[in-house]
C-alpha atoms as a PDB file:
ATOM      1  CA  UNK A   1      84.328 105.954 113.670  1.00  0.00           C
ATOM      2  CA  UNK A   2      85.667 103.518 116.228  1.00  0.00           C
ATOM      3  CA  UNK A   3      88.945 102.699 113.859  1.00  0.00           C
ATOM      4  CA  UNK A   4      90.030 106.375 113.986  1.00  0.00           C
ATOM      5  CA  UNK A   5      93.333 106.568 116.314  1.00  0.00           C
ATOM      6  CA  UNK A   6      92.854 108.668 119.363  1.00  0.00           C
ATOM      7  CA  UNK A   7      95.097 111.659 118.344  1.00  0.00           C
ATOM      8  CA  UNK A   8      92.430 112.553 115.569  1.00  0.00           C
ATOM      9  CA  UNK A   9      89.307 113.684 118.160  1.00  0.00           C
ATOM     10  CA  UNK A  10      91.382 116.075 120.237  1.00  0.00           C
ATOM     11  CA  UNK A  11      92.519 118.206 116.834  1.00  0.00           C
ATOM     12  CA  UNK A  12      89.171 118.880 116.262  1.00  0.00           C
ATOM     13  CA  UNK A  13      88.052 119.593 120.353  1.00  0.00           C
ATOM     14  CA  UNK A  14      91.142 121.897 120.583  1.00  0.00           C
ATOM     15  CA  UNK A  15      90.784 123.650 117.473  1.00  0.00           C
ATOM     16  CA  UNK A  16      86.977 123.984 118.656  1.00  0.00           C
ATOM     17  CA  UNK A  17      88.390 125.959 121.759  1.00  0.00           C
ATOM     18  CA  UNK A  18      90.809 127.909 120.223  1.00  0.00           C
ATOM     19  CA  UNK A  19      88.236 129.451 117.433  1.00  0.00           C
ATOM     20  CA  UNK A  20      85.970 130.011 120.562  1.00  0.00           C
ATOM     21  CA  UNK A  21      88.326 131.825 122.972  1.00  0.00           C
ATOM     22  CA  UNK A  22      89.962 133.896 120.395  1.00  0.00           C
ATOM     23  CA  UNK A  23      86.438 135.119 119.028  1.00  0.00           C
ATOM     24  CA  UNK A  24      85.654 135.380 122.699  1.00  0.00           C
ATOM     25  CA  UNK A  25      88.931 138.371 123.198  1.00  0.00           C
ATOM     26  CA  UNK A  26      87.876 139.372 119.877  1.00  0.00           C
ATOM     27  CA  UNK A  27      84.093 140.356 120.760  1.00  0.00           C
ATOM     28  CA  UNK A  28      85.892 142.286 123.758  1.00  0.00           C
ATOM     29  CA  UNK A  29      84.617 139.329 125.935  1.00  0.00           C
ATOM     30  CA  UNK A  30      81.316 139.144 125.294  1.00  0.00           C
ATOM     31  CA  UNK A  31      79.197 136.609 127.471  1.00  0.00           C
ATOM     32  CA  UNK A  32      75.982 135.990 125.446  1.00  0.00           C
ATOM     33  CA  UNK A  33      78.210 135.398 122.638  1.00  0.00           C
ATOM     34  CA  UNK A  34      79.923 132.731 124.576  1.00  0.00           C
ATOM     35  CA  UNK A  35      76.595 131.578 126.263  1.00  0.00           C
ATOM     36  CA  UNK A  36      74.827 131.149 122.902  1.00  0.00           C
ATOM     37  CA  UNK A  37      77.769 128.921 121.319  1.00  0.00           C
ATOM     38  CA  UNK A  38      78.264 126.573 124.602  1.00  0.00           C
ATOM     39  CA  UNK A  39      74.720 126.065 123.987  1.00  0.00           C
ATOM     40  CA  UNK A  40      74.964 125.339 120.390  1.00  0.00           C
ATOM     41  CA  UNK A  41      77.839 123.137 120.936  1.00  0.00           C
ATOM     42  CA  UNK A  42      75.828 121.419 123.664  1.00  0.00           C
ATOM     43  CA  UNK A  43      73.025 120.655 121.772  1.00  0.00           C
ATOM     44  CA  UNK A  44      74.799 119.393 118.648  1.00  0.00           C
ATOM     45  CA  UNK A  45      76.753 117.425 120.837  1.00  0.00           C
ATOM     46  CA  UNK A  46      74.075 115.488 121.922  1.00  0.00           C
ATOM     47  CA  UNK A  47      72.376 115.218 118.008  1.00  0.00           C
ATOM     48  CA  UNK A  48      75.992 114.221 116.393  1.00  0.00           C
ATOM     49  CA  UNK A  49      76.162 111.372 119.970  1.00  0.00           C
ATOM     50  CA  UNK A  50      72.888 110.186 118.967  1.00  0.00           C
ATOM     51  CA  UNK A  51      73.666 109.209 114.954  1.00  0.00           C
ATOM     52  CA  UNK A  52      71.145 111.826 114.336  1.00  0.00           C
ATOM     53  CA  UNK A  53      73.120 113.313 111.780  1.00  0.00           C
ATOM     54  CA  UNK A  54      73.859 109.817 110.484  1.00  0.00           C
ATOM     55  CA  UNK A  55      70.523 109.226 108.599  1.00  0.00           C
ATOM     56  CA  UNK A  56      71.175 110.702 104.916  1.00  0.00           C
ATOM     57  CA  UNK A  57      68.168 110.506 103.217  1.00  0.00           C
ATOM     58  CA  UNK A  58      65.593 113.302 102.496  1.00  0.00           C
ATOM     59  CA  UNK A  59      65.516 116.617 101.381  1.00  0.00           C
ATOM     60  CA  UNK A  60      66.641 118.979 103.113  1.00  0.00           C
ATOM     61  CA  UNK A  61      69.048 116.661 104.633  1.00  0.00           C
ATOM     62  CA  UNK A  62      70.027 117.094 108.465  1.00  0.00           C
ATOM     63  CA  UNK A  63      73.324 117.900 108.252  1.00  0.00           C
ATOM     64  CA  UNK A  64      71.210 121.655 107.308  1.00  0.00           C
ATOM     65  CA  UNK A  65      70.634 121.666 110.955  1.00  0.00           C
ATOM     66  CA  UNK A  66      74.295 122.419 111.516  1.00  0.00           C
ATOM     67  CA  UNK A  67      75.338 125.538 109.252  1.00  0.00           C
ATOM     68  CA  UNK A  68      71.895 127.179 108.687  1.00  0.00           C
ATOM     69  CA  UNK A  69      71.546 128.313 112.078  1.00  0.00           C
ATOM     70  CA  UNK A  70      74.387 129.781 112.789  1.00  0.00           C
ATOM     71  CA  UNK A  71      74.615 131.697 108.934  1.00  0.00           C
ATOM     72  CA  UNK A  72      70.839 132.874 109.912  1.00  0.00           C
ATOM     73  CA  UNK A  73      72.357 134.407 113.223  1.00  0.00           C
ATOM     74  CA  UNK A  74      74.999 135.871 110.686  1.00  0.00           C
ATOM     75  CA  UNK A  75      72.702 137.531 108.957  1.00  0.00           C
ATOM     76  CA  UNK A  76      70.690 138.696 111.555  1.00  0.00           C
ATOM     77  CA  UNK A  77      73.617 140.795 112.810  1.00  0.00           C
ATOM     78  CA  UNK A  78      73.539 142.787 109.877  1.00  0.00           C
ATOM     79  CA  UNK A  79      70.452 143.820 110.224  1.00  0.00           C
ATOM     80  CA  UNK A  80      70.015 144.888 113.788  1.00  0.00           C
ATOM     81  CA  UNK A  81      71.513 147.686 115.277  1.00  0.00           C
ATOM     82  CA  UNK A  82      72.560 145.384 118.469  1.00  0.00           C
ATOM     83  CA  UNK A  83      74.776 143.153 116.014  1.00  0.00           C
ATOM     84  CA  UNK A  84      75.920 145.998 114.481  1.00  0.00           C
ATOM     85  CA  UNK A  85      77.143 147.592 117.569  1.00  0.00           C
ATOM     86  CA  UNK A  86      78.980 144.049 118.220  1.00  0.00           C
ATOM     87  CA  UNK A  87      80.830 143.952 115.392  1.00  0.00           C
ATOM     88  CA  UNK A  88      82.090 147.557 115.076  1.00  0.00           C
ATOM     89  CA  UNK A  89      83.459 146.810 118.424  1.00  0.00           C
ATOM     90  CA  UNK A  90      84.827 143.883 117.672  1.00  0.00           C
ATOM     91  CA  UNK A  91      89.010 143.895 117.445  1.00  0.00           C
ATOM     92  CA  UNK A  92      89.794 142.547 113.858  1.00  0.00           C
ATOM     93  CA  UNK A  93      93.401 142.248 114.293  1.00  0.00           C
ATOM     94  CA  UNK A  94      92.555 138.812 116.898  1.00  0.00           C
ATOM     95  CA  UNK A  95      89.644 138.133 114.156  1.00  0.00           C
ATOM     96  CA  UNK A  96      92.355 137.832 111.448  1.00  0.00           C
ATOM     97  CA  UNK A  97      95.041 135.762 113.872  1.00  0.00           C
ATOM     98  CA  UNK A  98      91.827 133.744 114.491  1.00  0.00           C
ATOM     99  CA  UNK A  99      91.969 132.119 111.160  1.00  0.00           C
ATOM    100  CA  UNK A 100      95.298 129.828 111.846  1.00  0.00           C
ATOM    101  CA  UNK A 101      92.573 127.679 113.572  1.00  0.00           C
ATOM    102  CA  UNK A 102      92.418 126.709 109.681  1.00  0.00           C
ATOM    103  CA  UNK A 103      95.639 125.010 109.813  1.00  0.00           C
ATOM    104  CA  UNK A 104      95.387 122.140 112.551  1.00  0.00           C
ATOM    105  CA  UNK A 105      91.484 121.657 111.246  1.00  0.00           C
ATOM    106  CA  UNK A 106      93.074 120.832 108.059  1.00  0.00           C
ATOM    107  CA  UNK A 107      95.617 118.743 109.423  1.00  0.00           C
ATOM    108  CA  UNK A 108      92.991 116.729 110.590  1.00  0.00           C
ATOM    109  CA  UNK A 109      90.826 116.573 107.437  1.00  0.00           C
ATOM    110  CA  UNK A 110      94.120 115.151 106.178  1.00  0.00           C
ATOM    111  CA  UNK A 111      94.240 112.503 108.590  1.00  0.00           C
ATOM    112  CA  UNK A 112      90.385 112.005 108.687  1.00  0.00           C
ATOM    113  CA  UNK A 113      91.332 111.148 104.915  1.00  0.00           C
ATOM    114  CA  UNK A 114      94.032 108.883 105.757  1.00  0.00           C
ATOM    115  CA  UNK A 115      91.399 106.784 107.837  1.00  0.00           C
ATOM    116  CA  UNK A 116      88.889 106.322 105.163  1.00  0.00           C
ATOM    117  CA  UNK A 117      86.600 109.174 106.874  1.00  0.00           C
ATOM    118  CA  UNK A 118      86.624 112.176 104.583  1.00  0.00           C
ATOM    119  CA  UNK A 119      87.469 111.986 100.834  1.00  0.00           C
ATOM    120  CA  UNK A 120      90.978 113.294  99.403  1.00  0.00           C
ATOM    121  CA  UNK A 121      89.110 115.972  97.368  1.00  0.00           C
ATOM    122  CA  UNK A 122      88.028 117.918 100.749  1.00  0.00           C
ATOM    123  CA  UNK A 123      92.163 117.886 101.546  1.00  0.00           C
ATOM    124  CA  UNK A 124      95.191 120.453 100.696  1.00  0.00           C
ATOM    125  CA  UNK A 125      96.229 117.602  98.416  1.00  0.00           C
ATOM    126  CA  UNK A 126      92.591 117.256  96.405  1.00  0.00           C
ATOM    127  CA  UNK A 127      90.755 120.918  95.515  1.00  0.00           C
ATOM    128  CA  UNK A 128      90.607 121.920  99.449  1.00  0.00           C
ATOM    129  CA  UNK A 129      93.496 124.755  99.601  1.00  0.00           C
ATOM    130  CA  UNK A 130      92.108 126.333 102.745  1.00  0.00           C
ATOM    131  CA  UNK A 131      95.230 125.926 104.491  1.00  0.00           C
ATOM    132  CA  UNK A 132      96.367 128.517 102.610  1.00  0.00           C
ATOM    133  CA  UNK A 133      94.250 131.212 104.729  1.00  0.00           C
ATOM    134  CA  UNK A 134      95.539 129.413 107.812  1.00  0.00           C
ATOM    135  CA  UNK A 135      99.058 129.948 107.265  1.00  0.00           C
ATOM    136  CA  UNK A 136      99.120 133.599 105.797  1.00  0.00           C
ATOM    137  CA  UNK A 137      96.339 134.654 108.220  1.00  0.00           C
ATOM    138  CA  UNK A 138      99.746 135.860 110.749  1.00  0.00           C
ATOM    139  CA  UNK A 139     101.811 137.739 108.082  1.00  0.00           C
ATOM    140  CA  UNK A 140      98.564 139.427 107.517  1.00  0.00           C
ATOM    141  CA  UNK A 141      98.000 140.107 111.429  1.00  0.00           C
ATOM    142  CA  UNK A 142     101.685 141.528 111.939  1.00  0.00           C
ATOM    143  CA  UNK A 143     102.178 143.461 108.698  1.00  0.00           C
ATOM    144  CA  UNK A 144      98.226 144.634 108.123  1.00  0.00           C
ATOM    145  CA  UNK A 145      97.250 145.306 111.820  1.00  0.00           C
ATOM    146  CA  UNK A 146     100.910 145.827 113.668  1.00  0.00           C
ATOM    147  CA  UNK A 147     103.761 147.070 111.034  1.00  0.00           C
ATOM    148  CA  UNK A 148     100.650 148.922 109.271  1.00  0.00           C
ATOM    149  CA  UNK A 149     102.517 148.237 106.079  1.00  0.00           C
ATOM    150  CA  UNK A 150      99.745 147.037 103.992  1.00  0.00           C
ATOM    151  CA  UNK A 151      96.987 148.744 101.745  1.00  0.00           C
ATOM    152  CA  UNK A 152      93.577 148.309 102.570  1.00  0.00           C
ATOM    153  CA  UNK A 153      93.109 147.097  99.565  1.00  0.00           C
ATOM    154  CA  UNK A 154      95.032 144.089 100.412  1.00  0.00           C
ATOM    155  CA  UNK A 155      93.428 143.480 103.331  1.00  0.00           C
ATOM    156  CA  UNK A 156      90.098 143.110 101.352  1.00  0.00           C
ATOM    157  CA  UNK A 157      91.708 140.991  98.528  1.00  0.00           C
ATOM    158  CA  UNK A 158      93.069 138.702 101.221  1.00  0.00           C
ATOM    159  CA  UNK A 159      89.446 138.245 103.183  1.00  0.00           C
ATOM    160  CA  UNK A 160      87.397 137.730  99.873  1.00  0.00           C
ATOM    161  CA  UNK A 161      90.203 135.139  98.606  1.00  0.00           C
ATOM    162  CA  UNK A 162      89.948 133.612 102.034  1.00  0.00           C
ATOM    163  CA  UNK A 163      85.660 133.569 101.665  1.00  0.00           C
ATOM    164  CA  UNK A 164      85.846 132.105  98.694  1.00  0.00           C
ATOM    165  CA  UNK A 165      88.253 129.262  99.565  1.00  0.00           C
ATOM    166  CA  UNK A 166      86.324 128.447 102.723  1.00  0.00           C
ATOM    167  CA  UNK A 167      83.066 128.353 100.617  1.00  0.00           C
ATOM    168  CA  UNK A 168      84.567 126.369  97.869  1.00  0.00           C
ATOM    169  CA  UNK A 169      85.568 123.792 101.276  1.00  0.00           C
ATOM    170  CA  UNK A 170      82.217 124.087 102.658  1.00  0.00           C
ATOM    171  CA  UNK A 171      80.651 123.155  98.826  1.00  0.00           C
ATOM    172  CA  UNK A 172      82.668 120.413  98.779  1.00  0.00           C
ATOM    173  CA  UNK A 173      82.111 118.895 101.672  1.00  0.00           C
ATOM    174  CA  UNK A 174      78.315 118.860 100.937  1.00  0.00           C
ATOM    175  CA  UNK A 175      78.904 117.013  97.676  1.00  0.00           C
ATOM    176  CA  UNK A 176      80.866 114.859  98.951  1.00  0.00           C
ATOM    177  CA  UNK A 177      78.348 113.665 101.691  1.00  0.00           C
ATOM    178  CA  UNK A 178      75.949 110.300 100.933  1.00  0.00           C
ATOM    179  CA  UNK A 179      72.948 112.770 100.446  1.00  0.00           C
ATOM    180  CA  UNK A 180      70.774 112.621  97.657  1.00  0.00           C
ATOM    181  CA  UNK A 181      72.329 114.950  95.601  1.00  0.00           C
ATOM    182  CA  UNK A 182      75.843 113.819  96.358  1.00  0.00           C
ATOM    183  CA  UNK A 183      78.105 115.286  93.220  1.00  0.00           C
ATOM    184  CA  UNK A 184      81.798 113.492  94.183  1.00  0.00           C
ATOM    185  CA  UNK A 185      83.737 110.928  96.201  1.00  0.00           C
ATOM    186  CA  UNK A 186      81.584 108.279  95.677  1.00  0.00           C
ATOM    187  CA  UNK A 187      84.359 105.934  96.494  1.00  0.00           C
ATOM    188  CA  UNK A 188      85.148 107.518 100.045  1.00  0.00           C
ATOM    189  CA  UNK A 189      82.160 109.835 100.760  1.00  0.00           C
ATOM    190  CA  UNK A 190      82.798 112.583 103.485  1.00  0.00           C
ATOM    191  CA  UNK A 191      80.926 110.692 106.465  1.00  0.00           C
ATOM    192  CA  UNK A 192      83.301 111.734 109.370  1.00  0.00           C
ATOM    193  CA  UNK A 193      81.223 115.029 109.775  1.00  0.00           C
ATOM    194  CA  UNK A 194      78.187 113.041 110.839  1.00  0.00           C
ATOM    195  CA  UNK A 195      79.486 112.138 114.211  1.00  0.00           C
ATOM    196  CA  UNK A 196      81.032 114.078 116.999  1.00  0.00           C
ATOM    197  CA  UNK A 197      83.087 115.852 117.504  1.00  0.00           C
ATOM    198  CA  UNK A 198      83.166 116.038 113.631  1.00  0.00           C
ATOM    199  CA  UNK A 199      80.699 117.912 113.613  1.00  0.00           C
ATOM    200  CA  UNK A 200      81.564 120.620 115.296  1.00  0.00           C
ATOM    201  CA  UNK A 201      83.477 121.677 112.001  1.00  0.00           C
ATOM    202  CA  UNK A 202      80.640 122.712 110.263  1.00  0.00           C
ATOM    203  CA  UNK A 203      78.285 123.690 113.304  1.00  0.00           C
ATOM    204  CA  UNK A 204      81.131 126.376 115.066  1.00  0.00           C
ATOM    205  CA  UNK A 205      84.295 126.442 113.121  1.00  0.00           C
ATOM    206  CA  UNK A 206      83.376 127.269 109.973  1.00  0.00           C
ATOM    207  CA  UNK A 207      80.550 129.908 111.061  1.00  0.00           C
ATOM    208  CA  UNK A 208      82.690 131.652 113.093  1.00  0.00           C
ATOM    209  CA  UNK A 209      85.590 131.898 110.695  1.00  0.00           C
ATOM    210  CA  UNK A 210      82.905 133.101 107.885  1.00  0.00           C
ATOM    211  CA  UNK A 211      82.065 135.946 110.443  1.00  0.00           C
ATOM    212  CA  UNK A 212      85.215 137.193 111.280  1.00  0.00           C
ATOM    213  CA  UNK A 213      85.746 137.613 107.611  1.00  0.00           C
ATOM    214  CA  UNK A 214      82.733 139.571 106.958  1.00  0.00           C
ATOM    215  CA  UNK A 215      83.204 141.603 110.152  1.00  0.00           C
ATOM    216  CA  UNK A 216      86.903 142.326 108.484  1.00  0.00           C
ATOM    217  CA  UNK A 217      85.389 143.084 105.428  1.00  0.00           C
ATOM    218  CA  UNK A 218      82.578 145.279 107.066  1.00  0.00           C
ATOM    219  CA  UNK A 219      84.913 147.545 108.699  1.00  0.00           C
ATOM    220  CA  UNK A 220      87.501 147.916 105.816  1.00  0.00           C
ATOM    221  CA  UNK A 221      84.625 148.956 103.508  1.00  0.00           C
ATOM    222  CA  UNK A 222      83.414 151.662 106.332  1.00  0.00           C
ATOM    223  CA  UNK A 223      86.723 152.605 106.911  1.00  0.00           C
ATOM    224  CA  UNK A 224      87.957 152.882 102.671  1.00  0.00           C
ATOM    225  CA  UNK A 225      84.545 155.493 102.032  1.00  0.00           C
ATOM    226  CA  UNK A 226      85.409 157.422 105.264  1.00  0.00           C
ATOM    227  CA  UNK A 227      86.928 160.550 104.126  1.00  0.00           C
END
């Protein structure tokens, strides 16, 4: 990744920190939240610095290391009355400005693509129309959390769209990746991921936006079957 210009890094650090402080006001400043994700993003640091995400072949292929984790930890929250607790308290009007993190991280798939990194199918100009999210996420904020001016029903439209585009990103990106199973992009496959801080995409960004949507959701469903 040595021929990437030096503008291209810092999008990705910087978006890094901005999903991480605004989850960290949105979890009401929570410090083993913010302990257990410097550690994570420690720890893949190191892996993605190594090239150990680099080596492609077998099945499961190591790039799993990054998102299963973090979606296990999800899940776990749902199940325990301790994550629970956290996310009921958890203010989902920062949770929803959180997702305009999706618009510079997209910005720099885009140039990622220009520098032979990433395919043009994971980009706002292949099947990748995340951005989307990104730039509605603060008409949503100000007229579903401040002017109070739209249905709840909206506001769960608008998260599920959202899910599904960042899971129709996430997809992609897999399938576009030199693994085994690889489905597209064989031309330019999506190796940019495999190195730092790349990977800090899939390993923070991208886990923490798919929670603050299914926090969202989790409290507009509570909240629509409260009489």
């Amino acid at each position: 990744m040595e021929h990437l210009p030096l503008y291209i890094k810092p999008i990705f650090i910087l978006s890094t920190l901005l999903t991480i402080l605004l989850l960290y006001k949105a979890t009401r400043y929570s410090k083993p939240i913010i302990i257990v994700i410097v550690l994570w993003l420690v720890i893949q640091s190191i892996l993605s610095l190594s090239g150990f995400y680099t080596v492609t072949s077998g099945i499961p292929p190591r790039f799993a290391i990054l998102l299963f984790p973090p979606v296990i930890l999800i899940a776990l929250c749902f199940f325990t009355s301790k994550g629970k607790t956290a996310m009921d308290r958890s203010d989902v009007k920062i949770l929803t400005l959180l997702h305009t993190v999706r618009i510079p991280v997209e910005l720099g798939l885009y140039a990622l693509y220009l520098h032979h990194a990433v395919p043009e199918i994971m980009t706002f100009e292949g099947r990748n129309f995340d951005i989307l999210c990104g730039l509605t996420a603060p008409f949503v904020y100000y007229f579903g959390y401040i002017r109070n001016v739209l249905s709840r029903n909206i506001l769960i439209v608008w998260n599920m769209v959202c899910l599904l585009l960042l899971a129709n990103i996430v997809l992609t990106a897999v399938l576009s990746a030199p693994f085994a199973f690889q489905q597209f992009a064989f031309d330019q496959p999506n190796i940019a991921l495999a190195y730092f801080p790349f990977a800090w995409l899939p390993c923070c960004i991208v886990p923490i936006v798919l929670f603050a949507h299914l926090v969202s959701l989790r409290r507009l469903f509570i909240a629509s079957v409260k009489p």
